[in-house]
PDB file of N, CA and C in Angstrom:
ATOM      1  N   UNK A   1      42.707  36.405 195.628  1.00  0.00           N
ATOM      2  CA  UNK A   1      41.897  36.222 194.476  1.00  0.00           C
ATOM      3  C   UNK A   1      40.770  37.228 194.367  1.00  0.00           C
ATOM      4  N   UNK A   2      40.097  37.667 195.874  1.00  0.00           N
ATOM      5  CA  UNK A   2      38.970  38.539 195.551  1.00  0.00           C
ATOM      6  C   UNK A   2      39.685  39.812 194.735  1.00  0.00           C
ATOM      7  N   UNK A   3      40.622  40.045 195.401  1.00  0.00           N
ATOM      8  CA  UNK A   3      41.650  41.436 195.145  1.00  0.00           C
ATOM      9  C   UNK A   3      41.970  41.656 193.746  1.00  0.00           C
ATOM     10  N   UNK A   4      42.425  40.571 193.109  1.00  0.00           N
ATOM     11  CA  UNK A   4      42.697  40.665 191.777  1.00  0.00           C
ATOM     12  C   UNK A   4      41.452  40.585 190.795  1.00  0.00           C
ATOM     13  N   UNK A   5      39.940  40.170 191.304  1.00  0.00           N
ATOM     14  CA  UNK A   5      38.907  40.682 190.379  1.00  0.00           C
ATOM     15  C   UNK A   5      38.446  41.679 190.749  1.00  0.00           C
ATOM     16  N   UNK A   6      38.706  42.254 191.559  1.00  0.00           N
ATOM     17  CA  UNK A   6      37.881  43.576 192.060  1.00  0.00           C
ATOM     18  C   UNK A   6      38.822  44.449 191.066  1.00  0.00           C
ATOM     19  N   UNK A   7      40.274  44.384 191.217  1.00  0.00           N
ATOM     20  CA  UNK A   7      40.896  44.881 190.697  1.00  0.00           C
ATOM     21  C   UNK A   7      40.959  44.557 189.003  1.00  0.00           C
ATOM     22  N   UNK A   8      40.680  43.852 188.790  1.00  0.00           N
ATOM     23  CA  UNK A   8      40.336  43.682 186.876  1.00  0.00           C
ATOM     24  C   UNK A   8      38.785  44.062 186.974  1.00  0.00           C
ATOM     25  N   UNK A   9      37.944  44.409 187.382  1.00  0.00           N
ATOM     26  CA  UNK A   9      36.971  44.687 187.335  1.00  0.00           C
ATOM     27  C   UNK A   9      36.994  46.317 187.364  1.00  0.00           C
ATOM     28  N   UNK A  10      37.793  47.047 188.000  1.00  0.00           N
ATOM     29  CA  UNK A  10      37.820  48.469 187.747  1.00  0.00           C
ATOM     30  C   UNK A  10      38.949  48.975 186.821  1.00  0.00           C
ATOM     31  N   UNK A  11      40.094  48.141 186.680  1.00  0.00           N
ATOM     32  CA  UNK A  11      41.154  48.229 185.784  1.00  0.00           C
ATOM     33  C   UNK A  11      40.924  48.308 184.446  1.00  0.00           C
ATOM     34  N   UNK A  12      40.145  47.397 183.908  1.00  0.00           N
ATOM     35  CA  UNK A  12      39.617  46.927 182.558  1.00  0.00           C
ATOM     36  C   UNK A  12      39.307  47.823 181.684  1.00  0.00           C
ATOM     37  N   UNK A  13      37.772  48.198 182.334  1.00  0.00           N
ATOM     38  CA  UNK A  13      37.248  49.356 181.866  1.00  0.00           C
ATOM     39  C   UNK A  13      37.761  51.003 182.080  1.00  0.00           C
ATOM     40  N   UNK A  14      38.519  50.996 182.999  1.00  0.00           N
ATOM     41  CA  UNK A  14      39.482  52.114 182.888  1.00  0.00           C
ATOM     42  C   UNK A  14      40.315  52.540 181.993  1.00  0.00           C
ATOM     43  N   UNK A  15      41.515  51.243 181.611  1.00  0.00           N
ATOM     44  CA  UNK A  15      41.857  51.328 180.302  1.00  0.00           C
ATOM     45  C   UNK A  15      41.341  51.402 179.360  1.00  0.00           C
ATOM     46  N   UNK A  16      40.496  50.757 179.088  1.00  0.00           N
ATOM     47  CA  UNK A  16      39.600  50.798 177.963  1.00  0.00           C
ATOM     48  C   UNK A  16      38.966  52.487 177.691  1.00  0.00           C
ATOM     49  N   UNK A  17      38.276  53.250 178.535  1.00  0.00           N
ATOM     50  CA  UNK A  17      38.002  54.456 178.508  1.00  0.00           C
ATOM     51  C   UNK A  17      39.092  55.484 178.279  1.00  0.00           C
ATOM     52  N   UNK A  18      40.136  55.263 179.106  1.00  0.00           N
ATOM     53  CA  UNK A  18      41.696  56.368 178.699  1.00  0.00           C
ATOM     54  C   UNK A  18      42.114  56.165 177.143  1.00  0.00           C
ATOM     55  N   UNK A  19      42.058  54.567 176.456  1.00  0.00           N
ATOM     56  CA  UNK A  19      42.757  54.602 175.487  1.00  0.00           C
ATOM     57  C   UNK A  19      41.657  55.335 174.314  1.00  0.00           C
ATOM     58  N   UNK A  20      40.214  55.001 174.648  1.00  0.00           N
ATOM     59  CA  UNK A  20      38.672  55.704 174.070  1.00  0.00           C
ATOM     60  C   UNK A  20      39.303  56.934 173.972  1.00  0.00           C
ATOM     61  N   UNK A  21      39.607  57.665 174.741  1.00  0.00           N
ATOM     62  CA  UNK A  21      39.820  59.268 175.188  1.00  0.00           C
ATOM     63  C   UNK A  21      40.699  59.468 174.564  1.00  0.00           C
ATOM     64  N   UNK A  22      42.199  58.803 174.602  1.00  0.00           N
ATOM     65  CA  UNK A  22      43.369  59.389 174.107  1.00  0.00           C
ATOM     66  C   UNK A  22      43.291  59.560 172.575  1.00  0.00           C
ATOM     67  N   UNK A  23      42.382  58.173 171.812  1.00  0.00           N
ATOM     68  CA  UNK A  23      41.763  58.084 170.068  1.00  0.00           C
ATOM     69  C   UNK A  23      41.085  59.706 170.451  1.00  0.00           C
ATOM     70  N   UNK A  24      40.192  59.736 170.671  1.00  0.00           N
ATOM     71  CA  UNK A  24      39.194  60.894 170.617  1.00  0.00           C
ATOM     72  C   UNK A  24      39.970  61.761 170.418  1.00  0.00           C
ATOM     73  N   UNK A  25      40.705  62.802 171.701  1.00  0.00           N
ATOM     74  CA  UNK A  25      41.397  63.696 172.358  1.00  0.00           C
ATOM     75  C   UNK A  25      42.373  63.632 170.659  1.00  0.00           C
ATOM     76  N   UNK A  26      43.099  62.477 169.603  1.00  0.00           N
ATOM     77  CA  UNK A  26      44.009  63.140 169.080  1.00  0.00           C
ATOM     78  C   UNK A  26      43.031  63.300 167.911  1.00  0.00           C
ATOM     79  N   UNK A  27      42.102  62.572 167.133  1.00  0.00           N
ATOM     80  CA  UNK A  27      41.431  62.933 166.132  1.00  0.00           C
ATOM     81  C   UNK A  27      41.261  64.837 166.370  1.00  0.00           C
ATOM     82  N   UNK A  28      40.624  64.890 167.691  1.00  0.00           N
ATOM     83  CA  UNK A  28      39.994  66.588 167.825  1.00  0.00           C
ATOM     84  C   UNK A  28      41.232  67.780 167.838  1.00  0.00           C
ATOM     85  N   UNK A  29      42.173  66.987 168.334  1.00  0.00           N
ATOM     86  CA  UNK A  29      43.322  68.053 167.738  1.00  0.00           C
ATOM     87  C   UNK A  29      44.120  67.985 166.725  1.00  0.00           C
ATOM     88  N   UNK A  30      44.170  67.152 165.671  1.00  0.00           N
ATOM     89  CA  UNK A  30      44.073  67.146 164.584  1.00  0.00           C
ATOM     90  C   UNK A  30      43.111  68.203 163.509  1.00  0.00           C
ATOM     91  N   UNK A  31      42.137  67.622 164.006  1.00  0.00           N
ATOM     92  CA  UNK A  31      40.557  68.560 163.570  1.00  0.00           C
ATOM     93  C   UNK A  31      40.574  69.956 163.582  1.00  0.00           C
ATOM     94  N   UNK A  32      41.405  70.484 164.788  1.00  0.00           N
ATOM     95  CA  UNK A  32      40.987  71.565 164.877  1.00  0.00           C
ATOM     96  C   UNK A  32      42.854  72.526 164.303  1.00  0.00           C
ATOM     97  N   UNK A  33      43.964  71.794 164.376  1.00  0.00           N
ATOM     98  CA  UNK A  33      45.464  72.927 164.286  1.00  0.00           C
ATOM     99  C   UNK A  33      46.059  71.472 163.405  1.00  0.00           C
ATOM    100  N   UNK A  34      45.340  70.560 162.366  1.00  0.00           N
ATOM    101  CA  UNK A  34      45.739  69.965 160.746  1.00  0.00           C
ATOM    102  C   UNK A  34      46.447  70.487 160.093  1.00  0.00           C
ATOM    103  N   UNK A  35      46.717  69.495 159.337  1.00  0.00           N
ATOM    104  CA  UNK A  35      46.952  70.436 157.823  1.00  0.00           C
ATOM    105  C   UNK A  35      45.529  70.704 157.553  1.00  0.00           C
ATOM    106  N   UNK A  36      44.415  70.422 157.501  1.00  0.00           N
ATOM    107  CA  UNK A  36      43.028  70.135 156.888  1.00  0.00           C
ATOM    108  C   UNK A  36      41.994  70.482 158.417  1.00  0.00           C
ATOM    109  N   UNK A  37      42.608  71.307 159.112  1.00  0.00           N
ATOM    110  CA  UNK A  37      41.558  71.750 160.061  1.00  0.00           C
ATOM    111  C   UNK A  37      40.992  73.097 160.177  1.00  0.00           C
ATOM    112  N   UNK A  38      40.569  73.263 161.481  1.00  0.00           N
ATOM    113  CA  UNK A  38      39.634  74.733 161.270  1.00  0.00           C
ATOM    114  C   UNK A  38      40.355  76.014 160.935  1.00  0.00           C
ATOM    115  N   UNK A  39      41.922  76.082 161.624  1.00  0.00           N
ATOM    116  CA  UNK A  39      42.722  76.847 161.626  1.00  0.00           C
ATOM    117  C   UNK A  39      43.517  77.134 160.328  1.00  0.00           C
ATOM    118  N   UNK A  40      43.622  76.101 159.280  1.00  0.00           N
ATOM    119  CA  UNK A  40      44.326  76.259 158.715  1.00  0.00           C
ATOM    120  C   UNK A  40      42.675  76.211 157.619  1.00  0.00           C
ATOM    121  N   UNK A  41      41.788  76.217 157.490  1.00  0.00           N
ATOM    122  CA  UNK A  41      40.748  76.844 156.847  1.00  0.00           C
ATOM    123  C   UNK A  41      40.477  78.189 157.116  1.00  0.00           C
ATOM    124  N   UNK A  42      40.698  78.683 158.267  1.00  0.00           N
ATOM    125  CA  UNK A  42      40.845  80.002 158.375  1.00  0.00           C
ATOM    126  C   UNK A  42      41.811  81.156 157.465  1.00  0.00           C
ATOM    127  N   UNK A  43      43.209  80.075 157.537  1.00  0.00           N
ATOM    128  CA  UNK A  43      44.293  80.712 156.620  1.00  0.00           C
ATOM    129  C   UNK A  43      44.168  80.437 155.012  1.00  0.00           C
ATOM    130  N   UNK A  44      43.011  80.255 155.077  1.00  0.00           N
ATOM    131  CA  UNK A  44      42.639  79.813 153.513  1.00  0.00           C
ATOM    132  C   UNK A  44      42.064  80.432 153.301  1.00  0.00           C
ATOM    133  N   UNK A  45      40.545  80.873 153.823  1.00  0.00           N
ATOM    134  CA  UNK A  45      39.921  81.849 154.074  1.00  0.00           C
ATOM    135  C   UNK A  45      39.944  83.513 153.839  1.00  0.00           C
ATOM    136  N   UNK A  46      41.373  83.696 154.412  1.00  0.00           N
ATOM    137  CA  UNK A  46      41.756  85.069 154.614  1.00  0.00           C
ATOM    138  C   UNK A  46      42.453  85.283 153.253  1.00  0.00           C
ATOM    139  N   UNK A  47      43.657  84.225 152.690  1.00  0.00           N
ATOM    140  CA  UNK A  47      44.303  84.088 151.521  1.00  0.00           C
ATOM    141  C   UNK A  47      43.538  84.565 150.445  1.00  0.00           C
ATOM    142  N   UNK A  48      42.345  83.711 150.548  1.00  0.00           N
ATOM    143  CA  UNK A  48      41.117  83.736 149.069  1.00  0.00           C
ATOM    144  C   UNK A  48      40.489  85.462 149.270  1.00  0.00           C
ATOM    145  N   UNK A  49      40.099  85.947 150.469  1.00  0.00           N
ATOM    146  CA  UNK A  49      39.882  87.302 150.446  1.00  0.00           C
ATOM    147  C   UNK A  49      41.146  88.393 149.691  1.00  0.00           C
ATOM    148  N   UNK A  50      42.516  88.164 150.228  1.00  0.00           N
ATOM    149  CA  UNK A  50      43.373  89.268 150.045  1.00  0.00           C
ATOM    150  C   UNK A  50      43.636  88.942 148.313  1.00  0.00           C
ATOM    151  N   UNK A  51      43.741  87.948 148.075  1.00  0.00           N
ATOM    152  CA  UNK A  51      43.745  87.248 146.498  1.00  0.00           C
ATOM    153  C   UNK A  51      42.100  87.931 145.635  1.00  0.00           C
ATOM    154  N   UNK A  52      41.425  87.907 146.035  1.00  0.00           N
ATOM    155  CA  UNK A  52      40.299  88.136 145.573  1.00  0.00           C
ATOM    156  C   UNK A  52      40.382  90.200 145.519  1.00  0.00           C
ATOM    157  N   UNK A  53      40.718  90.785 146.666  1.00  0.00           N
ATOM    158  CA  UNK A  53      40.988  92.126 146.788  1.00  0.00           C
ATOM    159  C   UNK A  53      42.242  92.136 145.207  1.00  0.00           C
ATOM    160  N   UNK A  54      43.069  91.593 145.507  1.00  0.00           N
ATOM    161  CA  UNK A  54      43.987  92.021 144.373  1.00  0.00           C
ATOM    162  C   UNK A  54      43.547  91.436 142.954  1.00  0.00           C
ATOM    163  N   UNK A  55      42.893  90.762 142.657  1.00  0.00           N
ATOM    164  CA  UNK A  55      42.406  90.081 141.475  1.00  0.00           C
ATOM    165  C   UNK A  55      41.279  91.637 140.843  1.00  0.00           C
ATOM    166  N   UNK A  56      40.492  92.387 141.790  1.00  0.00           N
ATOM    167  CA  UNK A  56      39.857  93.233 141.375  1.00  0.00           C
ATOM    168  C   UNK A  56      40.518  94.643 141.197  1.00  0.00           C
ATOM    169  N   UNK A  57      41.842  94.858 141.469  1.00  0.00           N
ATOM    170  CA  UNK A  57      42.455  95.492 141.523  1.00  0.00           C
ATOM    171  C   UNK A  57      43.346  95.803 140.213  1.00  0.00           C
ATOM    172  N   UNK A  58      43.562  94.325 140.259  1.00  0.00           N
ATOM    173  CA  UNK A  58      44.085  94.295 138.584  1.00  0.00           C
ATOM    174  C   UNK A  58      43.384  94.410 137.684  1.00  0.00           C
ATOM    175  N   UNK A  59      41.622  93.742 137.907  1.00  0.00           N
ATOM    176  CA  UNK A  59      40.755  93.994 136.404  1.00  0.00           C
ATOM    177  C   UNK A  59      40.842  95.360 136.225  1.00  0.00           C
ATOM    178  N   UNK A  60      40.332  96.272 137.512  1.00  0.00           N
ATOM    179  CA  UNK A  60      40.377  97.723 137.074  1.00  0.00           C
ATOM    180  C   UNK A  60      41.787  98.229 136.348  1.00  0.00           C
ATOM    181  N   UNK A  61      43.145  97.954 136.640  1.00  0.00           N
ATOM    182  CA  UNK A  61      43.931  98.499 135.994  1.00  0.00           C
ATOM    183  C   UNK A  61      43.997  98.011 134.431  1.00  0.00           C
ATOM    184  N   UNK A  62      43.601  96.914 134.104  1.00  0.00           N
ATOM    185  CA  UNK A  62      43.795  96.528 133.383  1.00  0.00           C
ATOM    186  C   UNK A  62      42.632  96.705 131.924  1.00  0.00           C
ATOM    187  N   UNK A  63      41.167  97.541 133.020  1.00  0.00           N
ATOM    188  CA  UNK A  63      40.344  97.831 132.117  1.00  0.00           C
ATOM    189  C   UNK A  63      40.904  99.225 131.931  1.00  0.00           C
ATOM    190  N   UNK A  64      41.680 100.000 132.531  1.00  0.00           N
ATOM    191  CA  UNK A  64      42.275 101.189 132.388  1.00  0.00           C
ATOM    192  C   UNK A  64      43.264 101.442 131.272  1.00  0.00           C
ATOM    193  N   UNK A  65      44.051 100.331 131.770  1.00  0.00           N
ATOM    194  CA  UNK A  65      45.114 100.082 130.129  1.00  0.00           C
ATOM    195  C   UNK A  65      44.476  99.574 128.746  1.00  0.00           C
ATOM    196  N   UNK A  66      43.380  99.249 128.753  1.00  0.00           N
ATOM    197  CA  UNK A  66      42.708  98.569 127.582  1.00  0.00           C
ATOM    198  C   UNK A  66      41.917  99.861 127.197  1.00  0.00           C
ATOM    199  N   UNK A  67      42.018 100.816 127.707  1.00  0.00           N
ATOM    200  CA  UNK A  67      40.659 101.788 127.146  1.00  0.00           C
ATOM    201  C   UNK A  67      42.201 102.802 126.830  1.00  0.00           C
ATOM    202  N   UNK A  68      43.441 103.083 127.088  1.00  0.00           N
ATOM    203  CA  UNK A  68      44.202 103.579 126.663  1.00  0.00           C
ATOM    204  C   UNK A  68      44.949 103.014 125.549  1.00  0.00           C
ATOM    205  N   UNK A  69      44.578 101.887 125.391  1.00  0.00           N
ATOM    206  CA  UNK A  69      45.404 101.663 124.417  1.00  0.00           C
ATOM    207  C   UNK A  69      44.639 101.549 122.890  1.00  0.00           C
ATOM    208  N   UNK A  70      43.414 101.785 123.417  1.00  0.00           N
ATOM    209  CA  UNK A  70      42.130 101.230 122.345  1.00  0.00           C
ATOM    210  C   UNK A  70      42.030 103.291 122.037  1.00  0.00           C
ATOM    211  N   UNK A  71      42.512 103.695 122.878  1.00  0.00           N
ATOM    212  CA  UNK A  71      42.707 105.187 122.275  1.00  0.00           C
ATOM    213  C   UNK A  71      44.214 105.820 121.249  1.00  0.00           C
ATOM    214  N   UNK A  72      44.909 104.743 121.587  1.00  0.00           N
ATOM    215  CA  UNK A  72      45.744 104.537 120.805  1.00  0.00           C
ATOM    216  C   UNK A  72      45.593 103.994 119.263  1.00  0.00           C
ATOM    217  N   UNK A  73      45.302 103.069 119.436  1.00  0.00           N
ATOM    218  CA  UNK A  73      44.777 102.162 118.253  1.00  0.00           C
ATOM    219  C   UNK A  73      43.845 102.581 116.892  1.00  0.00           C
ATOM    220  N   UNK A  74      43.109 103.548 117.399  1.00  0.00           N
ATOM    221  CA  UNK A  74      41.702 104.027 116.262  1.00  0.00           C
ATOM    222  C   UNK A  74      42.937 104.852 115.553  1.00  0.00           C
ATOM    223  N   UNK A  75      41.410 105.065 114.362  1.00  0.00           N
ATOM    224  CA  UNK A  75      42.546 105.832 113.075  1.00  0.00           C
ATOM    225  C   UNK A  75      42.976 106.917 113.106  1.00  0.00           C
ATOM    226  N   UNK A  76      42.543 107.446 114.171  1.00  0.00           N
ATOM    227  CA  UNK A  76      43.123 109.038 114.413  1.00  0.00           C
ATOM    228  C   UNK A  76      43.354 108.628 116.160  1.00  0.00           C
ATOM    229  N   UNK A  77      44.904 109.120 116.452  1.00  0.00           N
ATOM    230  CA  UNK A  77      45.227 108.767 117.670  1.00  0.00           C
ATOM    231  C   UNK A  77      44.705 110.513 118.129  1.00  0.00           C
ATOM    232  N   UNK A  78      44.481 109.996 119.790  1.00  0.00           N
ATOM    233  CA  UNK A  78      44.039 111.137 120.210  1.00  0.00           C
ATOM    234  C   UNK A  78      45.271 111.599 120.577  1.00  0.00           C
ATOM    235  N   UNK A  79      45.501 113.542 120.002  1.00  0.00           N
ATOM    236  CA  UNK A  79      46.520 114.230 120.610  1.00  0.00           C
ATOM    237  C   UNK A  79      47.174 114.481 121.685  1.00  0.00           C
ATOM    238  N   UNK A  80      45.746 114.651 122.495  1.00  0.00           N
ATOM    239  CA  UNK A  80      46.248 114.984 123.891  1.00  0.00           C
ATOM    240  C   UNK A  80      46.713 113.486 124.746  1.00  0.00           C
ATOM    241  N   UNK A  81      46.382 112.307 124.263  1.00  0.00           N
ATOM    242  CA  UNK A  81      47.126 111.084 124.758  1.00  0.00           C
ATOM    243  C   UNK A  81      48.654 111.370 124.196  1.00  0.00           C
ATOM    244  N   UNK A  82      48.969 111.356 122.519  1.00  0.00           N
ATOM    245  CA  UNK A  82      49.775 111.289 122.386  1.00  0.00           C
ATOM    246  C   UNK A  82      51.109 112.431 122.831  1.00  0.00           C
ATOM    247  N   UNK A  83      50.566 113.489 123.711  1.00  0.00           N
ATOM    248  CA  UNK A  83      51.554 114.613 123.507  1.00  0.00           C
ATOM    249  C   UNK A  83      51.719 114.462 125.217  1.00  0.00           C
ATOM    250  N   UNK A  84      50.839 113.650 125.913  1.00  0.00           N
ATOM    251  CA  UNK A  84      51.012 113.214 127.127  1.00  0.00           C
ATOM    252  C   UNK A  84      52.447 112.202 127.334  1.00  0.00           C
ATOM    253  N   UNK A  85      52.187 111.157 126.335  1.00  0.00           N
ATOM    254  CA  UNK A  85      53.129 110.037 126.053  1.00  0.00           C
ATOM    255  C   UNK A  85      54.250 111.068 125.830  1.00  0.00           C
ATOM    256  N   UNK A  86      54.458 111.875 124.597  1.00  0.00           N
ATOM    257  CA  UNK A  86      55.771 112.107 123.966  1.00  0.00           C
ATOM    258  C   UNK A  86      56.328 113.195 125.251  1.00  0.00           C
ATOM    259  N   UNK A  87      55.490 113.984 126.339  1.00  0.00           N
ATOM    260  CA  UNK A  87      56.577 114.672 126.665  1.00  0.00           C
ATOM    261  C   UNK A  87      56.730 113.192 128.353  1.00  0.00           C
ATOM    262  N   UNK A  88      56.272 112.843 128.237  1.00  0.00           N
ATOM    263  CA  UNK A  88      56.907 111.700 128.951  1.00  0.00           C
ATOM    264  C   UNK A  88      57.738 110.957 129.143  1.00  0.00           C
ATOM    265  N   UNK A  89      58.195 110.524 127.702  1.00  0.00           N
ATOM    266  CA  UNK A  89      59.017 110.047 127.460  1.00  0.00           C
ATOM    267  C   UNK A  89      60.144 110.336 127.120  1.00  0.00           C
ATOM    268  N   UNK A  90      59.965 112.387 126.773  1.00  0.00           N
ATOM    269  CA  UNK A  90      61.334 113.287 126.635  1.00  0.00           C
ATOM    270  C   UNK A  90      61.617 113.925 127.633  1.00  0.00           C
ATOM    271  N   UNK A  91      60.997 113.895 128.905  1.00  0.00           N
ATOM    272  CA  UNK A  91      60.592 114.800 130.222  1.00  0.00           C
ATOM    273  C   UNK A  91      61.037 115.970 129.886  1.00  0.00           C
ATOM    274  N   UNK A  92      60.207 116.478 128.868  1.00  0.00           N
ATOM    275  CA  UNK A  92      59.962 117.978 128.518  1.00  0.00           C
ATOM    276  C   UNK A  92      58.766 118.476 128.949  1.00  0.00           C
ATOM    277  N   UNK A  93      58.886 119.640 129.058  1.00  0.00           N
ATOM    278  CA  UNK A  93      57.370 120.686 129.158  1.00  0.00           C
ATOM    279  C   UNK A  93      57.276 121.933 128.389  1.00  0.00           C
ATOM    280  N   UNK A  94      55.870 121.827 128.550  1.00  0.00           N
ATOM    281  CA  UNK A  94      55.690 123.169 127.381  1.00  0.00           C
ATOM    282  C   UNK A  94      55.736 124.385 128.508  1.00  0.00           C
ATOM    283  N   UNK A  95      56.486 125.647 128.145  1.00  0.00           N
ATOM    284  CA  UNK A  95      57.019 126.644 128.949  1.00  0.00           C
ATOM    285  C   UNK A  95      55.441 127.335 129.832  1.00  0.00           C
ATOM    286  N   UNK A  96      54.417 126.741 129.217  1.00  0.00           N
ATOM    287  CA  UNK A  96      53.328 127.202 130.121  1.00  0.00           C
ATOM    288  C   UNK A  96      52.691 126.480 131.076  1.00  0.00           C
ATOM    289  N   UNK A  97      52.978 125.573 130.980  1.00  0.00           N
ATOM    290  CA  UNK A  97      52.720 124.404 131.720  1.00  0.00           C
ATOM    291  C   UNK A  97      53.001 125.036 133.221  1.00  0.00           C
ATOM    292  N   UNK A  98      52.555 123.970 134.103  1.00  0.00           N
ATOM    293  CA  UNK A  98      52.865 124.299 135.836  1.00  0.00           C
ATOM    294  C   UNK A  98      53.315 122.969 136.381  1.00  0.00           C
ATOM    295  N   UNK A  99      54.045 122.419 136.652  1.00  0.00           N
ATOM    296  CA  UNK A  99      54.867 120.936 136.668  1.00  0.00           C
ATOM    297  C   UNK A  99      54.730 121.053 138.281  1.00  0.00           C
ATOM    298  N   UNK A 100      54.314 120.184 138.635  1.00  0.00           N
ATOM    299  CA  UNK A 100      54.070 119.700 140.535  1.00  0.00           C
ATOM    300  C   UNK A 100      54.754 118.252 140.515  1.00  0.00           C
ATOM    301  N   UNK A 101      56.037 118.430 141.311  1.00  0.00           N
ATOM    302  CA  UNK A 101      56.566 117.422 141.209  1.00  0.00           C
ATOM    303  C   UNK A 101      56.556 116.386 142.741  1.00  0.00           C
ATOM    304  N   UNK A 102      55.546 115.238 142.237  1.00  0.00           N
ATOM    305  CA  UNK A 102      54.591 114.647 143.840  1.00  0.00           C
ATOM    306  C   UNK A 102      55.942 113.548 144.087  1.00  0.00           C
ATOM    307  N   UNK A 103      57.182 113.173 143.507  1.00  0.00           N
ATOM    308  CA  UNK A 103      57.828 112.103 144.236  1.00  0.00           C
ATOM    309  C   UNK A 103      57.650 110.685 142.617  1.00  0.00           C
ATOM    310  N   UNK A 104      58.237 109.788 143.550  1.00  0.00           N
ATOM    311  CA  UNK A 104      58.752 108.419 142.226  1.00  0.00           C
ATOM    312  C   UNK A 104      57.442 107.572 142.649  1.00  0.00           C
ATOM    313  N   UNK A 105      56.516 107.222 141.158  1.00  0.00           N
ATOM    314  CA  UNK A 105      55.520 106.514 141.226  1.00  0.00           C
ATOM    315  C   UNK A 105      55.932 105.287 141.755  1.00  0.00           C
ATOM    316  N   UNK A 106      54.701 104.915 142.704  1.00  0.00           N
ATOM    317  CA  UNK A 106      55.291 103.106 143.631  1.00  0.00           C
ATOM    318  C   UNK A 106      55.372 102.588 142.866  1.00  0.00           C
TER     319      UNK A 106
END
C-alpha cells in the first residue's frame, strides 16, 4: 500500500506534465511549419515582394504603351512613329539605313 501511493504520488503529476507538454510541444509546431505559421508567412512575404516587383514593371510598360498610343491618336500622327510601325510591319528598310540585327525579342 505504501508503494502504490508513493507511486501515484509521482505518477500523477508526471502524466499530467507529459500530456501539458505534448498539448504545448503540438500547438508550437503547428505555429511555427502551419498552414497559418511563421514559415508559411514567410512564403507570403516573399510572393507579395516578387508580385509587387512585377506589378511595377507592368505600370511602367504600360505607361509606355499609353504615351505611344496617345502619339498615335492626336490629329496629326507623328511620322517618325508611323514609318517606325510601317517598316515593321513590312520588314523593309530604307537603303540608308544601318540594320543591327540583336536576335528574337523575349
Amino acid at each position: 500500500m505504501v508503494i502504490r501511493r508513493r507511486a501515484r504520488r509521482f505518477l500523477i503529476p508526471l502524466m499530467l506534465y507529459s500530456v501539458s507538454a505534448a498539448v504545448v510541444g503540438y500547438f508550437v509546431h503547428h505555429a511555427h511549419s502551419g498552414a497559418r505559421g511563421i514559415e508559411a508567412q514567410q512564403r507570403y512575404e516573399s510572393q507579395v515582394a516578387e508580385l509587387s516587383a512585377e506589378l511595377e514593371s507592368l505600370k511602367t510598360r504600360r505607361t509606355d504603351w499609353e504615351r505611344r498610343i496617345a502619339l498615335l491618336r492626336s490629329d496629326q500622327i507623328d511620322s517618325d512613329l508611323l514609318e517606325e510601325r510601317a517598316r515593321l510591319m513590312l520588314g523593309r528598310v530604307h537603303r540608308n539605313d544601318l540594320v543591327i540585327i540583336t536576335g528574337p525579342d523575349p
